[in-house]
N, C-alpha and C. Protein backbone atom coordinates (compact mmCIF):
# COMPACT_ATOMS: atom_id res chain seq x y z
N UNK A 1 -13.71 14.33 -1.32
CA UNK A 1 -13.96 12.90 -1.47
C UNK A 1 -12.88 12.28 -2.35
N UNK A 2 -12.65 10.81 -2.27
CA UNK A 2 -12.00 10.16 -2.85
C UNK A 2 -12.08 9.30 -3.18
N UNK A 3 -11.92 9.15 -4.87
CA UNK A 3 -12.83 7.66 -5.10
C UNK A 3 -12.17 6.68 -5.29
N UNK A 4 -12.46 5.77 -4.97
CA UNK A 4 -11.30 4.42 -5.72
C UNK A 4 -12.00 3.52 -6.45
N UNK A 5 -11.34 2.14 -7.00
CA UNK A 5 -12.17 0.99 -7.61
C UNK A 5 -13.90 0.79 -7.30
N UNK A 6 -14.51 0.50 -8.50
CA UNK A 6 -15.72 0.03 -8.32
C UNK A 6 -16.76 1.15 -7.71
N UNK A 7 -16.02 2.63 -7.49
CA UNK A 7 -17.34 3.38 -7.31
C UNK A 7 -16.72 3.72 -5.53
N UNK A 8 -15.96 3.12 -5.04
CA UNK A 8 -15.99 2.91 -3.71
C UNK A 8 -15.76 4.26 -3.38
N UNK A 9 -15.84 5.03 -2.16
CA UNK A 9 -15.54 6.08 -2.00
C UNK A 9 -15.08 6.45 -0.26
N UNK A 10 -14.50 7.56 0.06
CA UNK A 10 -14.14 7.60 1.15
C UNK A 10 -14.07 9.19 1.72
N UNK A 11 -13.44 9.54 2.71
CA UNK A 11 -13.56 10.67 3.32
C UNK A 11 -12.00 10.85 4.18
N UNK A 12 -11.74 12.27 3.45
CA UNK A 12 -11.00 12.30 4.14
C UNK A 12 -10.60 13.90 5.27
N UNK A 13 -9.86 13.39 6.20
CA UNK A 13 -10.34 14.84 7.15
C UNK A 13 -9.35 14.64 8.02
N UNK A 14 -8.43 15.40 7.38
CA UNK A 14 -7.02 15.84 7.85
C UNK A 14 -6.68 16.99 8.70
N UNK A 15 -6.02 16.72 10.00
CA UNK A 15 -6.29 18.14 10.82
C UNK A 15 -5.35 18.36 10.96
N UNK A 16 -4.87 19.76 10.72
CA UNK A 16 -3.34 19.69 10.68
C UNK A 16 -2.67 21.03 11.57
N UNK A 17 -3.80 21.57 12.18
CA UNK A 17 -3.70 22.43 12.92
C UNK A 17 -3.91 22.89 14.42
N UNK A 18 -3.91 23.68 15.29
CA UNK A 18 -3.85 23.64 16.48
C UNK A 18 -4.20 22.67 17.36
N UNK A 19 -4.14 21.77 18.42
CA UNK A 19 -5.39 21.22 19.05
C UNK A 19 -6.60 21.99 19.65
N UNK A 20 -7.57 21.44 19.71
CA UNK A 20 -8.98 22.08 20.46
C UNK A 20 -8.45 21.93 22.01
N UNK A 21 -8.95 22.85 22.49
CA UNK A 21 -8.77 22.84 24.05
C UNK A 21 -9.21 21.47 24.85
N UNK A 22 -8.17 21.05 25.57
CA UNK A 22 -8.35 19.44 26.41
C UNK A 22 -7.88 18.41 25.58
N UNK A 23 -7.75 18.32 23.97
CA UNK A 23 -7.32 17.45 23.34
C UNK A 23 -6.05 17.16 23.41
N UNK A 24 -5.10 17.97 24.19
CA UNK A 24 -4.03 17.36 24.70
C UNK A 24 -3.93 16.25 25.25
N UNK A 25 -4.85 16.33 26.54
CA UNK A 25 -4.71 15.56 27.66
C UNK A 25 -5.13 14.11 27.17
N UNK A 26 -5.52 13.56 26.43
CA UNK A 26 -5.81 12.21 25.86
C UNK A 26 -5.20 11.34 24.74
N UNK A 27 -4.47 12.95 24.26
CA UNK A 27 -3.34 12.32 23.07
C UNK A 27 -2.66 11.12 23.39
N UNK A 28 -2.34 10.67 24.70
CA UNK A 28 -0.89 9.87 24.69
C UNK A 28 -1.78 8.77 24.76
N UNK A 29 -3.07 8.69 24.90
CA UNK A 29 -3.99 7.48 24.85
C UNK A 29 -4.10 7.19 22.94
N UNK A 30 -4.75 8.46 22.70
CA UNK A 30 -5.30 7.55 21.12
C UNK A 30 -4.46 8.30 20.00
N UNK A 31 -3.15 8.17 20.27
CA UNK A 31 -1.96 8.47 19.19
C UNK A 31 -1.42 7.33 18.38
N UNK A 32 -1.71 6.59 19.43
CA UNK A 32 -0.88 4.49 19.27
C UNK A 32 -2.17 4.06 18.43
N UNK A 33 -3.44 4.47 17.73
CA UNK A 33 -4.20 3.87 16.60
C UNK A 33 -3.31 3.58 15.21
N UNK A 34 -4.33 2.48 15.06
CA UNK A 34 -3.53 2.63 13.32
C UNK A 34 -5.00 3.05 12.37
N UNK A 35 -4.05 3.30 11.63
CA UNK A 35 -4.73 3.89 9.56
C UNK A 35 -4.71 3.12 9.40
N UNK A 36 -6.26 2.30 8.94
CA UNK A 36 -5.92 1.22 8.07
C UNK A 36 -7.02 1.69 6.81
N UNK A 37 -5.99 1.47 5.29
CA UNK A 37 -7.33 1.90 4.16
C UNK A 37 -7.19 0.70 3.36
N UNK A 38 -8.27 0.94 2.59
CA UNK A 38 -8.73 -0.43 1.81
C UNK A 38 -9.76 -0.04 0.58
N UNK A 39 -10.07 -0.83 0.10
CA UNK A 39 -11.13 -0.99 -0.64
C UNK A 39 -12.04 -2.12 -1.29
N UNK A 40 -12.93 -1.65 -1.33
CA UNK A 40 -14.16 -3.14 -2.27
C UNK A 40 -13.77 -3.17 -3.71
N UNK A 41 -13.83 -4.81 -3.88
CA UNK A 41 -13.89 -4.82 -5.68
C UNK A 41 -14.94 -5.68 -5.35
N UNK A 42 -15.38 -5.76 -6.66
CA UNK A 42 -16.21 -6.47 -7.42
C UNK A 42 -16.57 -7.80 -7.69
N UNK A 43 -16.05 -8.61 -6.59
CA UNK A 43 -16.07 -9.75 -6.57
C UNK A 43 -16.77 -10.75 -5.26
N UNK A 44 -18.08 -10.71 -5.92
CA UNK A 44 -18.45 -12.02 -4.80
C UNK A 44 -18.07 -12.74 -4.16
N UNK A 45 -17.12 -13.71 -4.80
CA UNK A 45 -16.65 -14.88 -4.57
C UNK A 45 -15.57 -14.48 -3.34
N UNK A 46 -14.94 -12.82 -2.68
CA UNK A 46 -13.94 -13.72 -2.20
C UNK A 46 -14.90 -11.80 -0.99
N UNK A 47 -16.26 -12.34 -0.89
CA UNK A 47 -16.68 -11.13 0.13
C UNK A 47 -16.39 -9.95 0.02
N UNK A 48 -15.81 -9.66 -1.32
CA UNK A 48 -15.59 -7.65 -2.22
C UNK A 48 -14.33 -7.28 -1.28
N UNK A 49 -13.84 -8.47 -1.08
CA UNK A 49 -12.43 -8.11 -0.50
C UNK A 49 -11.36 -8.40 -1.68
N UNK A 50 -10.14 -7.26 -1.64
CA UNK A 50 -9.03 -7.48 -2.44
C UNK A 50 -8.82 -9.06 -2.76
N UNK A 51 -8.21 -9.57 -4.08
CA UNK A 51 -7.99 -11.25 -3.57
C UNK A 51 -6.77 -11.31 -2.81
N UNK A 52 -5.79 -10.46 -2.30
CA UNK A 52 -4.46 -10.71 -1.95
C UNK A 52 -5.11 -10.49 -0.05
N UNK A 53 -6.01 -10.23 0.05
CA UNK A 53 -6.44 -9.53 1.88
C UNK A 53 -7.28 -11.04 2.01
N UNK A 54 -8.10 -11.85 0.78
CA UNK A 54 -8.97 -12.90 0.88
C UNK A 54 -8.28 -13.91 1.20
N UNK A 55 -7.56 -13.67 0.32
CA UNK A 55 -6.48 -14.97 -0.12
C UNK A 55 -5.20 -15.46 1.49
N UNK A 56 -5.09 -14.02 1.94
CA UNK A 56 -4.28 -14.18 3.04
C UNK A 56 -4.89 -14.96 4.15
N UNK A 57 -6.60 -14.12 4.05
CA UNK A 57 -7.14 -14.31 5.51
C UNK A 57 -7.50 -16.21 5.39
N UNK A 58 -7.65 -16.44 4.36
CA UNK A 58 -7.89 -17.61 3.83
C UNK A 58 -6.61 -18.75 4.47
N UNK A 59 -5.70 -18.69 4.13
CA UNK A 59 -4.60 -18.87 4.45
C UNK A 59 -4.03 -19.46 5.69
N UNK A 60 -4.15 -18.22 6.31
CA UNK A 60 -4.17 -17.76 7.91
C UNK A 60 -4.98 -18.94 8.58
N UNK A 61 -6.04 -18.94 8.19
CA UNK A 61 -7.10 -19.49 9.09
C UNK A 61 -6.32 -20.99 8.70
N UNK A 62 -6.52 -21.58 7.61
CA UNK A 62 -6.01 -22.87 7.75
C UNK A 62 -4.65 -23.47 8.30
N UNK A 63 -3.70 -22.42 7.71
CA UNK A 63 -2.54 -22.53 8.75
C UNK A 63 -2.82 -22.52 10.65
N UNK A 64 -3.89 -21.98 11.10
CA UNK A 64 -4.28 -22.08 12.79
C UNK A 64 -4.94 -23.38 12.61
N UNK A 65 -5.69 -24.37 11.66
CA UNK A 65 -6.40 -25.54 11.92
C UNK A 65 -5.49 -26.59 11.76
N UNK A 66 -4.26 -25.86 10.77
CA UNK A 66 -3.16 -27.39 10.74
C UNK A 66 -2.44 -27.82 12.33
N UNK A 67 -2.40 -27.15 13.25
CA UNK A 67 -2.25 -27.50 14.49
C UNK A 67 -3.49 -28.38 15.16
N UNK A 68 -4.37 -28.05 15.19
CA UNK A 68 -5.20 -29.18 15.70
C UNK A 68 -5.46 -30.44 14.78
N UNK A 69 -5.62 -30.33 13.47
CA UNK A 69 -5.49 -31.57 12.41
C UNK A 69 -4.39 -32.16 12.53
N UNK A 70 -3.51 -31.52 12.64
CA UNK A 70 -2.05 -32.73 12.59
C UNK A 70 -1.24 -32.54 14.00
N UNK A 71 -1.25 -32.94 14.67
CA UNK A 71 -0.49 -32.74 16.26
C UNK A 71 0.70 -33.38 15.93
N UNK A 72 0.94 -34.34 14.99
CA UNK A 72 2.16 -35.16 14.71
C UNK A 72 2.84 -33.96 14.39
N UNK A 73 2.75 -31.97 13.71
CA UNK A 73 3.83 -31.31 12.95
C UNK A 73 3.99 -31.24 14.51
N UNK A 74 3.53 -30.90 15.77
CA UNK A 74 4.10 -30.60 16.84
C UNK A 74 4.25 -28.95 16.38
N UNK A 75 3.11 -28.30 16.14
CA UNK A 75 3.47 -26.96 16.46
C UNK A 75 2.33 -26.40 17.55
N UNK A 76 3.07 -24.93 17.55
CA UNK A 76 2.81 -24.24 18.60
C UNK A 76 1.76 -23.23 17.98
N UNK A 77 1.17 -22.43 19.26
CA UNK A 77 -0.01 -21.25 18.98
C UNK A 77 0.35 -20.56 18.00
N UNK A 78 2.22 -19.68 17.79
CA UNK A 78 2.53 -18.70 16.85
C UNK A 78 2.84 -18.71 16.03
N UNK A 79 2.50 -18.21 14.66
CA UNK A 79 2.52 -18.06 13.43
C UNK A 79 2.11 -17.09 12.39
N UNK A 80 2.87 -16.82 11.27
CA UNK A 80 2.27 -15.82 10.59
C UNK A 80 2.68 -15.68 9.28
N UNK A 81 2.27 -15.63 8.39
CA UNK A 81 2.62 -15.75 6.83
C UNK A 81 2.35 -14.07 6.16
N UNK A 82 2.91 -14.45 4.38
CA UNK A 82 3.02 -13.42 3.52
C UNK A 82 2.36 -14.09 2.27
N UNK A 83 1.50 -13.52 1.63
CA UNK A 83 1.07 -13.74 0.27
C UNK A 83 1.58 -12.74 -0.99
N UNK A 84 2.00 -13.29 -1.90
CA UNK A 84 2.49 -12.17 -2.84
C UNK A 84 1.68 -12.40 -4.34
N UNK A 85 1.04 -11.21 -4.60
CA UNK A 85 -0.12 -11.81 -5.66
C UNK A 85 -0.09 -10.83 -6.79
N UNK A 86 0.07 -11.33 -7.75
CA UNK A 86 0.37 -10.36 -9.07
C UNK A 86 -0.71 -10.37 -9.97
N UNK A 87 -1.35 -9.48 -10.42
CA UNK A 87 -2.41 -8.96 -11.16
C UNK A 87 -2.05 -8.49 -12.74
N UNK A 88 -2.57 -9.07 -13.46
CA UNK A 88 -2.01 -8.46 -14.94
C UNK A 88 -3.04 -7.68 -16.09
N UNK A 89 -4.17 -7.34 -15.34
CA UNK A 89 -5.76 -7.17 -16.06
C UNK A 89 -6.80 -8.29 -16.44
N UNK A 90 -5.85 -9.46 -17.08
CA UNK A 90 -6.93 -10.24 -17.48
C UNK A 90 -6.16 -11.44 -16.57
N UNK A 91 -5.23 -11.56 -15.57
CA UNK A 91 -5.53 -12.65 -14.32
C UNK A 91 -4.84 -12.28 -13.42
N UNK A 92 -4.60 -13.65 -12.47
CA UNK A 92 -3.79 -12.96 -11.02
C UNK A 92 -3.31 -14.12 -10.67
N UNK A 93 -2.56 -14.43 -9.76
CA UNK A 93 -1.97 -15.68 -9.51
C UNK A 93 -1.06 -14.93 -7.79
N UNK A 94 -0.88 -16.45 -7.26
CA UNK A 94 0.04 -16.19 -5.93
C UNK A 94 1.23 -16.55 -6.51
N UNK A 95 2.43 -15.35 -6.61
CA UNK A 95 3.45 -15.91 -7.12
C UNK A 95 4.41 -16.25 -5.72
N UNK A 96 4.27 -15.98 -3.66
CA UNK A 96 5.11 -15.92 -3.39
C UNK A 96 4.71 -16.22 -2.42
N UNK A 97 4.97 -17.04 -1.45
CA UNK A 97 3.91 -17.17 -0.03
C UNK A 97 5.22 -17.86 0.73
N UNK A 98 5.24 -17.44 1.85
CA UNK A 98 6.11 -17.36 3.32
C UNK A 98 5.04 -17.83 4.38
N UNK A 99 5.38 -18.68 5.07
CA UNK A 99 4.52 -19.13 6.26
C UNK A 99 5.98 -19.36 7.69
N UNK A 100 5.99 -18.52 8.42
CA UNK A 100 6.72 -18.93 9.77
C UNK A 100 6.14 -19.32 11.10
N UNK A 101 5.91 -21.02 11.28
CA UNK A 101 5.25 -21.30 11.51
C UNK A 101 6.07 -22.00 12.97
N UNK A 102 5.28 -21.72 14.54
CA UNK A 102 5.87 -21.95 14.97
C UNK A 102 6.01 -23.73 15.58
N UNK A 103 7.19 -24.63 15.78
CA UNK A 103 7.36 -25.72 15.43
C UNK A 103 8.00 -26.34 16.42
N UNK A 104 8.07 -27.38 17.41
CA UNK A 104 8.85 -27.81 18.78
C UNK A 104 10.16 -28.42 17.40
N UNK A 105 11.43 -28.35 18.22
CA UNK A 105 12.74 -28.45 17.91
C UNK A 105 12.55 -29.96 17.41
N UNK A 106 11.85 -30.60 17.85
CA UNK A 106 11.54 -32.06 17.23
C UNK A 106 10.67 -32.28 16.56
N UNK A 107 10.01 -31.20 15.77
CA UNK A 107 9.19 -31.53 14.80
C UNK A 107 9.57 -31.59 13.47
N UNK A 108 8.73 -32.50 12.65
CA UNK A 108 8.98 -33.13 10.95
C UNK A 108 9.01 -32.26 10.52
N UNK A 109 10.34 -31.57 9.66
CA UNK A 109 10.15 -30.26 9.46
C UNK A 109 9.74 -30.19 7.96
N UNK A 110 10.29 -31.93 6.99
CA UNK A 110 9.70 -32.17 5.55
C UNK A 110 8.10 -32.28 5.73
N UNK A 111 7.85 -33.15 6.62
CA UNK A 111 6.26 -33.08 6.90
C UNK A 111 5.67 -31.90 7.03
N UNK A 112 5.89 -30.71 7.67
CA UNK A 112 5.28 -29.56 8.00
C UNK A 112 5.35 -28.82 6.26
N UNK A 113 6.34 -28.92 5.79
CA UNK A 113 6.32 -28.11 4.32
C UNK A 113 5.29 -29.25 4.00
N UNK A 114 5.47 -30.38 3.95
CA UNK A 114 4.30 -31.14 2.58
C UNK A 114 3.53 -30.81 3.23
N UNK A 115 2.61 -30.61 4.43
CA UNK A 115 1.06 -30.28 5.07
C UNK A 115 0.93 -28.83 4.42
N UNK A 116 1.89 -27.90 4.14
CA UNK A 116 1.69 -26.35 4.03
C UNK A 116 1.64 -26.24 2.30
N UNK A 117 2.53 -27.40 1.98
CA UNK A 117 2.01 -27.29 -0.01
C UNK A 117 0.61 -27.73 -0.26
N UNK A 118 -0.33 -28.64 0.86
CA UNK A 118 -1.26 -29.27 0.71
C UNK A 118 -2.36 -29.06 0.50
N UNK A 119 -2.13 -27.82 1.58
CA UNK A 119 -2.81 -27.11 2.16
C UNK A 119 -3.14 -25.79 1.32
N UNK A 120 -1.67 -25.33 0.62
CA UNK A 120 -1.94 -24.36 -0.13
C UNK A 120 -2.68 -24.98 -1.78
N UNK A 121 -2.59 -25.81 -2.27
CA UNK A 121 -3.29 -26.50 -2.96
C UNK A 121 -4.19 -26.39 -3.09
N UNK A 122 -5.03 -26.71 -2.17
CA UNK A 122 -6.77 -26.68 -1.38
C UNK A 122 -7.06 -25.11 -1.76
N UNK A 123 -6.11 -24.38 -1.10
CA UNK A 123 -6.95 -22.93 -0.51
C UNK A 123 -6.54 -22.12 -2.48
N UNK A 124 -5.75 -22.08 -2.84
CA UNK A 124 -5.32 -22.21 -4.01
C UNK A 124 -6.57 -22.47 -5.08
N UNK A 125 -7.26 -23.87 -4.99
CA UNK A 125 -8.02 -24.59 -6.16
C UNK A 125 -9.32 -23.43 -5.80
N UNK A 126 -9.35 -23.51 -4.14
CA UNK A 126 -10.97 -22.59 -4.47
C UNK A 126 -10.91 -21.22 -4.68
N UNK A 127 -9.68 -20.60 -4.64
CA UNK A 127 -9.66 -19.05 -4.68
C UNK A 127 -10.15 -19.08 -6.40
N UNK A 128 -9.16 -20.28 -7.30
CA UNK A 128 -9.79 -20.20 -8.90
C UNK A 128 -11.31 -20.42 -9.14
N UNK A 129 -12.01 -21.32 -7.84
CA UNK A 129 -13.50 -21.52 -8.07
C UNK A 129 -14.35 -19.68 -7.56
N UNK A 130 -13.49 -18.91 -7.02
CA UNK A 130 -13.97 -17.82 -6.32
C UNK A 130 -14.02 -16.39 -7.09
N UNK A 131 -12.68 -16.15 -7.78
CA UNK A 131 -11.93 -15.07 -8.59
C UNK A 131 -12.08 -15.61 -10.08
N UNK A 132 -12.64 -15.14 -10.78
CA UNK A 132 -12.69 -15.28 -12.18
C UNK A 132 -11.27 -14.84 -12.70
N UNK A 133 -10.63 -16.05 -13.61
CA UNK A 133 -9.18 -15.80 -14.12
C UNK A 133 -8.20 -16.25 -12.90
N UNK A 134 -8.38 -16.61 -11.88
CA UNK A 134 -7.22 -16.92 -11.09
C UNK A 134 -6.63 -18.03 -11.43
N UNK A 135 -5.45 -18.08 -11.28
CA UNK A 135 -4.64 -19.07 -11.87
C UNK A 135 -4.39 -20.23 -10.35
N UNK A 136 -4.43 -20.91 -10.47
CA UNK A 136 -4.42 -21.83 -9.19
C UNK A 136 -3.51 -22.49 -8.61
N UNK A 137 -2.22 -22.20 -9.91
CA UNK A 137 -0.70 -22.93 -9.66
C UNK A 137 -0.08 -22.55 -8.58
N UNK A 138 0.70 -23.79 -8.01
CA UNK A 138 1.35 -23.51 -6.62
C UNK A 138 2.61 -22.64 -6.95
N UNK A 139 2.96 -21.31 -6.63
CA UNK A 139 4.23 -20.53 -7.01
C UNK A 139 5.29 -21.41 -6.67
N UNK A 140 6.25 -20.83 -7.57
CA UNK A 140 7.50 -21.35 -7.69
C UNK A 140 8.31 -20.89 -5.73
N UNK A 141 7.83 -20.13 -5.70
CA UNK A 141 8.45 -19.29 -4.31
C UNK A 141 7.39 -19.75 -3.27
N UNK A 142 7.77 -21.28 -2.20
CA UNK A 142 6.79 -21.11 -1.34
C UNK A 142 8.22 -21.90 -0.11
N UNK A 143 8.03 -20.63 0.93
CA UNK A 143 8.63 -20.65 1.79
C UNK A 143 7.87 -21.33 3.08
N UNK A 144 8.64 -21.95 4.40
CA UNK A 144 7.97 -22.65 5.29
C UNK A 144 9.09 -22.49 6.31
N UNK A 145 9.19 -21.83 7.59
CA UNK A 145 10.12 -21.57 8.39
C UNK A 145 11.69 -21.10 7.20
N UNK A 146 10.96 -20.37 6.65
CA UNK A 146 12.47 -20.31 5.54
C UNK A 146 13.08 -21.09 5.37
N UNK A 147 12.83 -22.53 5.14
CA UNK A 147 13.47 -23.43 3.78
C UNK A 147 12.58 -23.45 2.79
């Protein structure tokens, strides 16, 4: 067993030896899975999810609603961002956030950053109403189609 934060615990079961007979024949199907590990903390406020996995999914989602709220940025279905979140024991803060967001060649491209500082603002103020100690300041590092 293996324990991590808050008690959480996991299993692990590593096979590192022969295959069982027939387990060949299906390999080339379920080889392409992914590992994904994680863990719960202790925090209500953001569903005992990491705040940097909350904070993203948080994010995410409003960056997919700024397309139907604002049709004036003129963007498109694809998009995808980075959160960078630093922890010091007694707080945490987003020091670094990247959004590449996809945008028609004629879209406001100052408008699309001010909707994405706006926006991060919002999602920002409630992560501090969510995470005890979060700092709510907009980082110095906030990228938008890389300007």
């Amino acid at each position: 067993m293996v324990s991590g934060p808050v008690g959480a615990q996991g299993r692990e079961d590593l096979c590192l030896g022969p295959l069982h007979e027939g387990e060949a024949e299906f390999r080339r199907f379920a080889d392409d899975q992914s590992i994904v590990t994680g863990y719960a903390v202790d925090l209500p406020g953001t569903n005992f999810l990491p705040p940097e996995h909350w904070l993203a999914s948080r994010l995410s989602r409003r960056l997919e609603r700024l397309r139907s709220e604002r049709p004036d940025l003129l963007l498109g279905p694809d998009g995808k961002s980075i959160v960078i979140c630093e922890e010091d024991g007694n707080s945490a803060r987003l020091t670094a956030f990247s959004a590449s967001l996809q945008q028609a060649l004629e879209g406001p491209v100052v408008e699309l950053h001010r909707a994405v500082l706006e926006l991060l603002r919002d999602e920002l103020q409630g992560a501090a109403e969510a995470i005890p100690s979060f700092d709510s300041r907009i980082p110095d590092e906030v990228k938008v189609n890389g300007a």
